[in-house]
PDB file of N, CA and C in Angstrom:
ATOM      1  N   UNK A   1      10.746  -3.881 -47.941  1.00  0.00           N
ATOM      2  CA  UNK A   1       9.728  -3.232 -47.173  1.00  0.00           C
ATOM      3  C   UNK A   1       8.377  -3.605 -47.763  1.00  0.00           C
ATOM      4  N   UNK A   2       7.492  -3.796 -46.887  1.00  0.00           N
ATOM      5  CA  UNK A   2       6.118  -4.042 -47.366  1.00  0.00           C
ATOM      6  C   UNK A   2       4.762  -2.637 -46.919  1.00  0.00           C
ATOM      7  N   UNK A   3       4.328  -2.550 -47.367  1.00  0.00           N
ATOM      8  CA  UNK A   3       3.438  -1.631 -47.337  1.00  0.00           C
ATOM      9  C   UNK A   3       2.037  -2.319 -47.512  1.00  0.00           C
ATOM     10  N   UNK A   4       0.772  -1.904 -46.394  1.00  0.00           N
ATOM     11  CA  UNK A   4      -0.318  -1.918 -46.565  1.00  0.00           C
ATOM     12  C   UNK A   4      -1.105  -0.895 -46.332  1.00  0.00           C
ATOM     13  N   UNK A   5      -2.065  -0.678 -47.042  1.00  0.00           N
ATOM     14  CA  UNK A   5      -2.945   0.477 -46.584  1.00  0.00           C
ATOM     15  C   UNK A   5      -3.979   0.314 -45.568  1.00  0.00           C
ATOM     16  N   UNK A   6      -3.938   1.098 -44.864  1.00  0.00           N
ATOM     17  CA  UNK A   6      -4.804   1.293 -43.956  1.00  0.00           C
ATOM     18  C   UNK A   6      -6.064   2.355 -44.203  1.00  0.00           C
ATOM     19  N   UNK A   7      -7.091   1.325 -44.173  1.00  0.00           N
ATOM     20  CA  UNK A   7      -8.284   2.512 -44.373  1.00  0.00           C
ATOM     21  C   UNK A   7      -8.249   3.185 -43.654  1.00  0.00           C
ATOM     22  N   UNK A   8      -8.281   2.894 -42.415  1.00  0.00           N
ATOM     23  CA  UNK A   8      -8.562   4.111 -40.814  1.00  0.00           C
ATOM     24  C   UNK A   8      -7.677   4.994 -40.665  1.00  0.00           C
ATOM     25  N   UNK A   9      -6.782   4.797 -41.438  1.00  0.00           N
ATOM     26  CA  UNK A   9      -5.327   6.138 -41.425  1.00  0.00           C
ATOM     27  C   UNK A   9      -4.919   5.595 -40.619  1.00  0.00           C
ATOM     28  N   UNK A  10      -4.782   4.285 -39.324  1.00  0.00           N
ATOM     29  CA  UNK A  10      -3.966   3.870 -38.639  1.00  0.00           C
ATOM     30  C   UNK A  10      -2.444   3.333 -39.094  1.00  0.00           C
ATOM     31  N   UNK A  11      -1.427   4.406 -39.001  1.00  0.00           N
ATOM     32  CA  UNK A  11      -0.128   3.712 -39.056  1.00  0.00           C
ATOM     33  C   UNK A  11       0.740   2.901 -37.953  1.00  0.00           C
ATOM     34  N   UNK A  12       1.651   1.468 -38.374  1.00  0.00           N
ATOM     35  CA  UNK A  12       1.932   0.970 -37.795  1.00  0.00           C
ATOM     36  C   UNK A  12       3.066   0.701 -38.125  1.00  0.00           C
ATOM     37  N   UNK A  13       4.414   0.127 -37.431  1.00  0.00           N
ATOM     38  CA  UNK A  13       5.697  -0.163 -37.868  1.00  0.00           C
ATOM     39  C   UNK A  13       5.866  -1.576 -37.576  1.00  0.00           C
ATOM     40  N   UNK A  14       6.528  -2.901 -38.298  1.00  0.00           N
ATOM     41  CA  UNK A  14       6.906  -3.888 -37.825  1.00  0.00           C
ATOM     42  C   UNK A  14       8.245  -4.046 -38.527  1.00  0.00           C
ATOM     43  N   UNK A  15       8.977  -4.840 -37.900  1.00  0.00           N
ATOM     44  CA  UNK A  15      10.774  -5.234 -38.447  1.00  0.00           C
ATOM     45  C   UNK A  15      10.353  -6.809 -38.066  1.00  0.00           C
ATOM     46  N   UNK A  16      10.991  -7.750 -39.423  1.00  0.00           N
ATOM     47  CA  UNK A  16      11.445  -8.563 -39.487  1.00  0.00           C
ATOM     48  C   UNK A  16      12.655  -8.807 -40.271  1.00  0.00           C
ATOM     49  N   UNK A  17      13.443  -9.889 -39.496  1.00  0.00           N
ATOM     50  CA  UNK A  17      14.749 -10.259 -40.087  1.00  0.00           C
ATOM     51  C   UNK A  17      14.371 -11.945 -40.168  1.00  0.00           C
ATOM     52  N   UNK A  18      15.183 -12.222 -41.659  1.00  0.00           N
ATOM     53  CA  UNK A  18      15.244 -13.811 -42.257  1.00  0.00           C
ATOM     54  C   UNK A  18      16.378 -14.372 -40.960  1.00  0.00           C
ATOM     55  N   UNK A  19      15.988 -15.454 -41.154  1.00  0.00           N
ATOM     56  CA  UNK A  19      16.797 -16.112 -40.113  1.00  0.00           C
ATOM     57  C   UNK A  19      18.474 -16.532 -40.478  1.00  0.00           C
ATOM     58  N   UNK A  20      18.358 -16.633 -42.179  1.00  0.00           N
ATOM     59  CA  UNK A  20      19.667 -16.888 -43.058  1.00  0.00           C
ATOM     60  C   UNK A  20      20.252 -15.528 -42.841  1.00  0.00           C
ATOM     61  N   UNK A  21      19.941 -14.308 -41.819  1.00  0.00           N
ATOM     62  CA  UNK A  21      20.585 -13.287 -42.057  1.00  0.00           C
ATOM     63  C   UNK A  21      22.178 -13.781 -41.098  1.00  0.00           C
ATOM     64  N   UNK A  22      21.859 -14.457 -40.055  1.00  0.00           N
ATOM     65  CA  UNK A  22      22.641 -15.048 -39.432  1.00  0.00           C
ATOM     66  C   UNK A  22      22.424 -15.223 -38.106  1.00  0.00           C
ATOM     67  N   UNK A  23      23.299 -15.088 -36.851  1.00  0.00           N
ATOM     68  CA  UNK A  23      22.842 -15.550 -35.520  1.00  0.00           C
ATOM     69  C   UNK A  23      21.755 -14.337 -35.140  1.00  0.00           C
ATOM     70  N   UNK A  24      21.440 -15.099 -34.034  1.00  0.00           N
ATOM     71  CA  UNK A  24      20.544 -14.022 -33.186  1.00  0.00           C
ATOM     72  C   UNK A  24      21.359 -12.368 -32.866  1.00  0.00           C
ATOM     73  N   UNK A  25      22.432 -12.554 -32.256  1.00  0.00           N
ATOM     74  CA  UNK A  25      22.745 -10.958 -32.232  1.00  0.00           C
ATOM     75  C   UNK A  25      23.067 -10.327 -33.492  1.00  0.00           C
ATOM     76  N   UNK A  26      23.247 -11.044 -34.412  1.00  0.00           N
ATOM     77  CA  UNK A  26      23.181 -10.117 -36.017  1.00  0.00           C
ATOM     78  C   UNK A  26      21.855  -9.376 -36.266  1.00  0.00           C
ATOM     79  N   UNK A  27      20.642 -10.683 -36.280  1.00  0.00           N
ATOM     80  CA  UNK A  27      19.364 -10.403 -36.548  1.00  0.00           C
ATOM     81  C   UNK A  27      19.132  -9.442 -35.718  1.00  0.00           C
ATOM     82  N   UNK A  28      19.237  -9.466 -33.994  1.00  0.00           N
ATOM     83  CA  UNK A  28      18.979  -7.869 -33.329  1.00  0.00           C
ATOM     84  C   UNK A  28      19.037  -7.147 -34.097  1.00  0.00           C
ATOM     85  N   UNK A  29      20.606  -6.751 -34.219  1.00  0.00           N
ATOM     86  CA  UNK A  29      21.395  -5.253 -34.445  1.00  0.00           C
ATOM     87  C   UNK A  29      20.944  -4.650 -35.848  1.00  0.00           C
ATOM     88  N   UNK A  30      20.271  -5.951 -36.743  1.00  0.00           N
ATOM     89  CA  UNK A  30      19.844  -5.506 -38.054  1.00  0.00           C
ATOM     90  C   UNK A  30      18.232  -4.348 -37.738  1.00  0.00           C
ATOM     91  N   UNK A  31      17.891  -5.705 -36.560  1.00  0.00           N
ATOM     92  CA  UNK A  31      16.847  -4.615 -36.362  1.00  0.00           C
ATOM     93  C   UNK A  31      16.568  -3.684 -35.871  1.00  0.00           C
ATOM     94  N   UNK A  32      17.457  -3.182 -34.946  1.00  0.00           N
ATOM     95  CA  UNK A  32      18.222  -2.322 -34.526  1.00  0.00           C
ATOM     96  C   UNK A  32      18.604  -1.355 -34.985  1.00  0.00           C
ATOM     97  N   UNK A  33      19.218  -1.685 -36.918  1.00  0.00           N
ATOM     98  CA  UNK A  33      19.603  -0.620 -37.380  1.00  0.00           C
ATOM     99  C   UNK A  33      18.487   0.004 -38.283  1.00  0.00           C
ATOM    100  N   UNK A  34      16.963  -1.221 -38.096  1.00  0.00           N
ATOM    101  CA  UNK A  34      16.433  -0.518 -39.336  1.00  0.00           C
ATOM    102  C   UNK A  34      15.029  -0.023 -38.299  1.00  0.00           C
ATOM    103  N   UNK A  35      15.042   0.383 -36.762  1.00  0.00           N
ATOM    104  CA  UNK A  35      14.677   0.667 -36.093  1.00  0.00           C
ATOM    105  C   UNK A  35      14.849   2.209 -36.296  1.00  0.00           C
ATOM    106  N   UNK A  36      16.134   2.435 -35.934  1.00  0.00           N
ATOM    107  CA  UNK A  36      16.575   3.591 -35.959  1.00  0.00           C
ATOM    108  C   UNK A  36      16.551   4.456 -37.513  1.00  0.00           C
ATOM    109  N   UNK A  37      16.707   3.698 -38.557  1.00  0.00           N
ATOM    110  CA  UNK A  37      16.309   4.084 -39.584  1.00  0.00           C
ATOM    111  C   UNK A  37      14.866   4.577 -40.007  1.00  0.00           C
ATOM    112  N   UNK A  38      14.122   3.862 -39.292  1.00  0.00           N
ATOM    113  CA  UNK A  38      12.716   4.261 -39.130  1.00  0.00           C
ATOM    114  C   UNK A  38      12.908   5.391 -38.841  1.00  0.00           C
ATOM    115  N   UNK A  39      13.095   5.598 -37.192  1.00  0.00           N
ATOM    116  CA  UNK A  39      13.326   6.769 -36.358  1.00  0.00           C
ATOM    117  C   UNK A  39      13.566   7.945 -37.580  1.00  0.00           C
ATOM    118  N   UNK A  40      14.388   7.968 -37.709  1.00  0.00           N
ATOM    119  CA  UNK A  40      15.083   8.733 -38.461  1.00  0.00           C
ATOM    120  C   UNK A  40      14.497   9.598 -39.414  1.00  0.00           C
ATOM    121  N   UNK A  41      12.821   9.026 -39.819  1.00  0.00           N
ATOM    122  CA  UNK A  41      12.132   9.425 -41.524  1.00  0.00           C
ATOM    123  C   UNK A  41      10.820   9.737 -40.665  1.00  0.00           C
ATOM    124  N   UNK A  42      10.475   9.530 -39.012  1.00  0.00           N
ATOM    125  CA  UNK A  42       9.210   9.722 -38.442  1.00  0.00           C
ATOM    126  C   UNK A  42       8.621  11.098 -38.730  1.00  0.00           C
ATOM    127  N   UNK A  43       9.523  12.603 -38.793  1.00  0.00           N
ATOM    128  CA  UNK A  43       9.099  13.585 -38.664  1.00  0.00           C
ATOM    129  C   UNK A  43       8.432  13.850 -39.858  1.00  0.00           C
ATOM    130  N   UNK A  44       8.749  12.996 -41.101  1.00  0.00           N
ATOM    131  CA  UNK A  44       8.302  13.159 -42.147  1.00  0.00           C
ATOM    132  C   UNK A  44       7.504  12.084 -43.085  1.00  0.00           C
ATOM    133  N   UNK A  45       7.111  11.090 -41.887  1.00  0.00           N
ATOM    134  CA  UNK A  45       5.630  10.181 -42.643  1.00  0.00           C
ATOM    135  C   UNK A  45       4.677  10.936 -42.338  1.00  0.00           C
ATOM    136  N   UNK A  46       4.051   9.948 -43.350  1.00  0.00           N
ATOM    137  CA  UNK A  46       2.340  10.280 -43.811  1.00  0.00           C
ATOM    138  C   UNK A  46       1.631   9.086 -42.982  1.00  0.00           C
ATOM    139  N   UNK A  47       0.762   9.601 -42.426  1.00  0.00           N
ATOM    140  CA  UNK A  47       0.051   8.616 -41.373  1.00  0.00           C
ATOM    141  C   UNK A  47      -0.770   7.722 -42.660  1.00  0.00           C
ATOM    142  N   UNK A  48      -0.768   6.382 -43.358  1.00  0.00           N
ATOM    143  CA  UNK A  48      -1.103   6.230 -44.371  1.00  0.00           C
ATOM    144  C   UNK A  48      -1.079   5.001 -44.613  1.00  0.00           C
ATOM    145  N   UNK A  49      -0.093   3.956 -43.670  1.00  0.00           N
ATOM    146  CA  UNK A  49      -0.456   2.598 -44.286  1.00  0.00           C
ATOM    147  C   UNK A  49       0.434   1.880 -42.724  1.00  0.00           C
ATOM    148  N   UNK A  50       0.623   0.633 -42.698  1.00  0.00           N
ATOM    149  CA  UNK A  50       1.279  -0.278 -42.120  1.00  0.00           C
ATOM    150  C   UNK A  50       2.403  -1.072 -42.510  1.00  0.00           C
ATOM    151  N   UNK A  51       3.401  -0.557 -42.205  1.00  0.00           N
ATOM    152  CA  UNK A  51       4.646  -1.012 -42.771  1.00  0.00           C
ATOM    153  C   UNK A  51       5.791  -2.006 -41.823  1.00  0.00           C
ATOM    154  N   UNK A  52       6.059  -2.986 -42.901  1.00  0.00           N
ATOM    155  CA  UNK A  52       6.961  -3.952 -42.223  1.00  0.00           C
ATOM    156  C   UNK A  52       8.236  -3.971 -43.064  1.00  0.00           C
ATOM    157  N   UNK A  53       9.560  -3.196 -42.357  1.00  0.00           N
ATOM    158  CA  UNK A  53      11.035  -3.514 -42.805  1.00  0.00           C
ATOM    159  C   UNK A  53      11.210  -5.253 -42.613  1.00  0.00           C
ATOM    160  N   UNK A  54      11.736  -5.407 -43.676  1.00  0.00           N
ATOM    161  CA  UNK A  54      12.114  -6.779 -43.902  1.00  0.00           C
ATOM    162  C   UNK A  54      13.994  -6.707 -43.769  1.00  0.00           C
ATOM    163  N   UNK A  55      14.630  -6.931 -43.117  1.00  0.00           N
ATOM    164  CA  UNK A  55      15.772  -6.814 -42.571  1.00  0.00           C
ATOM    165  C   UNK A  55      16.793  -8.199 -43.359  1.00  0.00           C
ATOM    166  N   UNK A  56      17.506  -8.456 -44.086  1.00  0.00           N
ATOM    167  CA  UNK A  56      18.791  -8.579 -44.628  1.00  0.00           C
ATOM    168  C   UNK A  56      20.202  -8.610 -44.283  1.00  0.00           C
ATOM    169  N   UNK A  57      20.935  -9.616 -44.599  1.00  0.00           N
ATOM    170  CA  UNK A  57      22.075  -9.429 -43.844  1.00  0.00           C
ATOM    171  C   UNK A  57      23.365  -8.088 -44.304  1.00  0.00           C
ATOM    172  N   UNK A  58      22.611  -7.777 -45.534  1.00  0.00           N
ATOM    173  CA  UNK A  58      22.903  -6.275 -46.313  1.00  0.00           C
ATOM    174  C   UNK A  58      22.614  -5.544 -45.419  1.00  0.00           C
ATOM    175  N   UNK A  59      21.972  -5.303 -44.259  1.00  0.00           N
ATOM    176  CA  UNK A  59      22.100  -3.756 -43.664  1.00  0.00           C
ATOM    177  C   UNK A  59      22.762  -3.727 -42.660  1.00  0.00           C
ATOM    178  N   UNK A  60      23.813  -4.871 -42.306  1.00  0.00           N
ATOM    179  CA  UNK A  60      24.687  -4.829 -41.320  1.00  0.00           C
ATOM    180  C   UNK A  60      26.109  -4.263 -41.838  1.00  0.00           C
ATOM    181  N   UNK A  61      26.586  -4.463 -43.343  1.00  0.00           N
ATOM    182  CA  UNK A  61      27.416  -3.905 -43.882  1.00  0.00           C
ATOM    183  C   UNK A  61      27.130  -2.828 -44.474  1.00  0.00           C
ATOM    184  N   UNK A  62      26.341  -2.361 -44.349  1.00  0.00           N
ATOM    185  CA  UNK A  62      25.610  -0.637 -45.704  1.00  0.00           C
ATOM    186  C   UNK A  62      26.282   0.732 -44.561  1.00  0.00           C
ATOM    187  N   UNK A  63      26.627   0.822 -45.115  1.00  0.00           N
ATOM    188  CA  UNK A  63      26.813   2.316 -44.420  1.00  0.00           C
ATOM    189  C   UNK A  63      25.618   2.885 -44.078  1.00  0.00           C
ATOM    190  N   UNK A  64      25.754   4.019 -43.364  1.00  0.00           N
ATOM    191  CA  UNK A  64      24.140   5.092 -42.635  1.00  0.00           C
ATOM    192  C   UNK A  64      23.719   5.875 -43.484  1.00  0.00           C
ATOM    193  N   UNK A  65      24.462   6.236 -44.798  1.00  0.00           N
ATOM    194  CA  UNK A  65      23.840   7.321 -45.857  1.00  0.00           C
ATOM    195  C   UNK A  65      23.420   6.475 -46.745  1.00  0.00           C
ATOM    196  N   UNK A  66      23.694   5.105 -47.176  1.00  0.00           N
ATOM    197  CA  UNK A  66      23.124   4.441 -48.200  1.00  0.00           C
ATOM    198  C   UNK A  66      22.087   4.181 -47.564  1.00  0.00           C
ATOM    199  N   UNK A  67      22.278   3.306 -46.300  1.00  0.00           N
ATOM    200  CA  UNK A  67      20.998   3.008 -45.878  1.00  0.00           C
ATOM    201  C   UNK A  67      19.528   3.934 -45.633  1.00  0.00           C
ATOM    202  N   UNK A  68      20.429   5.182 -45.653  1.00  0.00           N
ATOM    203  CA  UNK A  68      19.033   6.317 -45.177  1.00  0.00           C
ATOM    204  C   UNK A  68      18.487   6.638 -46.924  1.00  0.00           C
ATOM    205  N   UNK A  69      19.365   6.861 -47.910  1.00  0.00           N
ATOM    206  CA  UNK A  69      18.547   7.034 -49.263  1.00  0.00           C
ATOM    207  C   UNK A  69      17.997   5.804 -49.644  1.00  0.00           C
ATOM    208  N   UNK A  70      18.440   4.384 -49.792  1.00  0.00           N
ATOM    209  CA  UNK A  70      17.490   3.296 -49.758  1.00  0.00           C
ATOM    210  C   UNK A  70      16.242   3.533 -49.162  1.00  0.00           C
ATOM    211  N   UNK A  71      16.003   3.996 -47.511  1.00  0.00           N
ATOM    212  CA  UNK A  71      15.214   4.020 -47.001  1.00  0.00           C
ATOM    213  C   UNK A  71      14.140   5.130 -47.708  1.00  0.00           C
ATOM    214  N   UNK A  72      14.914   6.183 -48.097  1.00  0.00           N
ATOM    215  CA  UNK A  72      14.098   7.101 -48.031  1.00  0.00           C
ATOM    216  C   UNK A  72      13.273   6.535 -49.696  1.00  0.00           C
ATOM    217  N   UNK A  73      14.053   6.123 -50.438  1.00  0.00           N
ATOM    218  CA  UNK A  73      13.481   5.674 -52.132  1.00  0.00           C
ATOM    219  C   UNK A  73      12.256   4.884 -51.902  1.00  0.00           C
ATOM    220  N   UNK A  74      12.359   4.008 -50.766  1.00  0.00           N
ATOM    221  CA  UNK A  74      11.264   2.822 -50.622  1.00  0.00           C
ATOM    222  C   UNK A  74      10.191   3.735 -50.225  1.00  0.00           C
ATOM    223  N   UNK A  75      10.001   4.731 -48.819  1.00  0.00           N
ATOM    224  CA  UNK A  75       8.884   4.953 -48.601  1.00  0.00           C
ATOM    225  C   UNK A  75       8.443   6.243 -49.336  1.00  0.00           C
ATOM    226  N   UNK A  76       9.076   6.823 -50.265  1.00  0.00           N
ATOM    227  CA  UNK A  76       8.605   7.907 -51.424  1.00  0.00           C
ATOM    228  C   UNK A  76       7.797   6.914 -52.293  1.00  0.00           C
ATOM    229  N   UNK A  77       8.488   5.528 -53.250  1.00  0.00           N
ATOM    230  CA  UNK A  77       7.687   4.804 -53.717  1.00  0.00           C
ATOM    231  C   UNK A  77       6.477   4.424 -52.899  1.00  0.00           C
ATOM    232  N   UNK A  78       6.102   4.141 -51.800  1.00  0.00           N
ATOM    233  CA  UNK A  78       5.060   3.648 -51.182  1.00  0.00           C
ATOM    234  C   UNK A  78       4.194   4.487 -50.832  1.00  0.00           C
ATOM    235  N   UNK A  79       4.334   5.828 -51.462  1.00  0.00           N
ATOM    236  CA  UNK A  79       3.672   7.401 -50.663  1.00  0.00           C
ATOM    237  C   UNK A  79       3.536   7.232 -49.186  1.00  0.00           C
ATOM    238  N   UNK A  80       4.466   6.890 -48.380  1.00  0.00           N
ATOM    239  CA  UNK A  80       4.713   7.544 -46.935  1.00  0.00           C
ATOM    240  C   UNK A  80       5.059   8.096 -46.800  1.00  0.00           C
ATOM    241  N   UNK A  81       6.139   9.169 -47.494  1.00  0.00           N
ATOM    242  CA  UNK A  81       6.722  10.003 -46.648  1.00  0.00           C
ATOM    243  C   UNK A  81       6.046  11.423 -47.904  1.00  0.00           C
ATOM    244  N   UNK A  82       6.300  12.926 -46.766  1.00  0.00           N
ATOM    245  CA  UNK A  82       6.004  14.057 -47.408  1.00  0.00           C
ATOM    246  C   UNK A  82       6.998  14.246 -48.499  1.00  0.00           C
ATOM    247  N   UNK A  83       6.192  14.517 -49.399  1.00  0.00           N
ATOM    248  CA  UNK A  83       7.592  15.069 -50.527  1.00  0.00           C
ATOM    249  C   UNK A  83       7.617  16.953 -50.411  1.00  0.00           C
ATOM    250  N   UNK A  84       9.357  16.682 -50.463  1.00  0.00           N
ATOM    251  CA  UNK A  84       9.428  17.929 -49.854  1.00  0.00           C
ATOM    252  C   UNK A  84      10.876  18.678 -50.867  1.00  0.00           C
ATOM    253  N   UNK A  85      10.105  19.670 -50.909  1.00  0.00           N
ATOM    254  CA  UNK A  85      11.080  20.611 -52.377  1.00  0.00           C
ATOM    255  C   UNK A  85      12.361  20.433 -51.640  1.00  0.00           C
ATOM    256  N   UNK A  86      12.931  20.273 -53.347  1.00  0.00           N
ATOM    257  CA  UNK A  86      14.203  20.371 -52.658  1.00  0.00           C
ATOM    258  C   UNK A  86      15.119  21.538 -52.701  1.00  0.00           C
ATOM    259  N   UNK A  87      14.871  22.555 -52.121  1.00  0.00           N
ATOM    260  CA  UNK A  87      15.579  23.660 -52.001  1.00  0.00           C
ATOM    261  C   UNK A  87      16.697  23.539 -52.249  1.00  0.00           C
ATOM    262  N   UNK A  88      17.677  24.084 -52.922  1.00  0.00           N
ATOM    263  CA  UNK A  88      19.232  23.632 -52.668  1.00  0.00           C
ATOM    264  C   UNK A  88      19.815  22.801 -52.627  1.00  0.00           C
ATOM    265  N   UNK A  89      19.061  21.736 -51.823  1.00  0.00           N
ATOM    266  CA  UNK A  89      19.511  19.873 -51.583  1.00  0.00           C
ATOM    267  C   UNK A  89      19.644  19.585 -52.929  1.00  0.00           C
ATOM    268  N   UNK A  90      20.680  18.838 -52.526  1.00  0.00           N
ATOM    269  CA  UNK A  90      21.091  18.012 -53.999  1.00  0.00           C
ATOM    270  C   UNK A  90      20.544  16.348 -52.811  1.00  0.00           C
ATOM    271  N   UNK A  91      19.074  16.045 -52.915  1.00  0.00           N
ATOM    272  CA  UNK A  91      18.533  14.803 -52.875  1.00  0.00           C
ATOM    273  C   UNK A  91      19.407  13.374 -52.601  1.00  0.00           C
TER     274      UNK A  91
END
């Protein structure tokens, strides 16, 4: 994932996939899955920078809970997302 800051507070999302990830309907569905992975963390970004998922042929085999704490580790490191107590949650 790449992260830029945006002075204007304008946030933006882009997905790219390497082409060595494999054919074209792999590369979709990767982006596809890291689409929805986005989706997934919206209620809880920080309007704060411009971010581009860089897509891998690793997120076609990752399961949906690795992939969502990966996800979530990257944009805590990048301060996008709210940090939010963790009540009870075991994180």
């Amino acid at each position: 994932m790449f992260v830029r800051r945006s002075s204007d507070g304008e946030a933006k999302v882009g997905f790219a996939v390497q082409r060595k990830a494999g054919t074209a309907v792999k590369r979709n569905r990767i982006r596809r899955r890291l689409r929805a992975l986005h989706q997934s963390f919206e209620d809880e970004l920080v309007q704060c920078a411009q971010i581009v998922w860089l897509g891998k042929s690793g997120v076609l085999t990752a399961d949906w809970q690795s992939l969502r704490k990966s996800g979530q580790k990257l944009l805590l490191r990048a301060e996008c997302l709210k940090v939010q107590s963790r009540g009870g949650q075991d994180g």
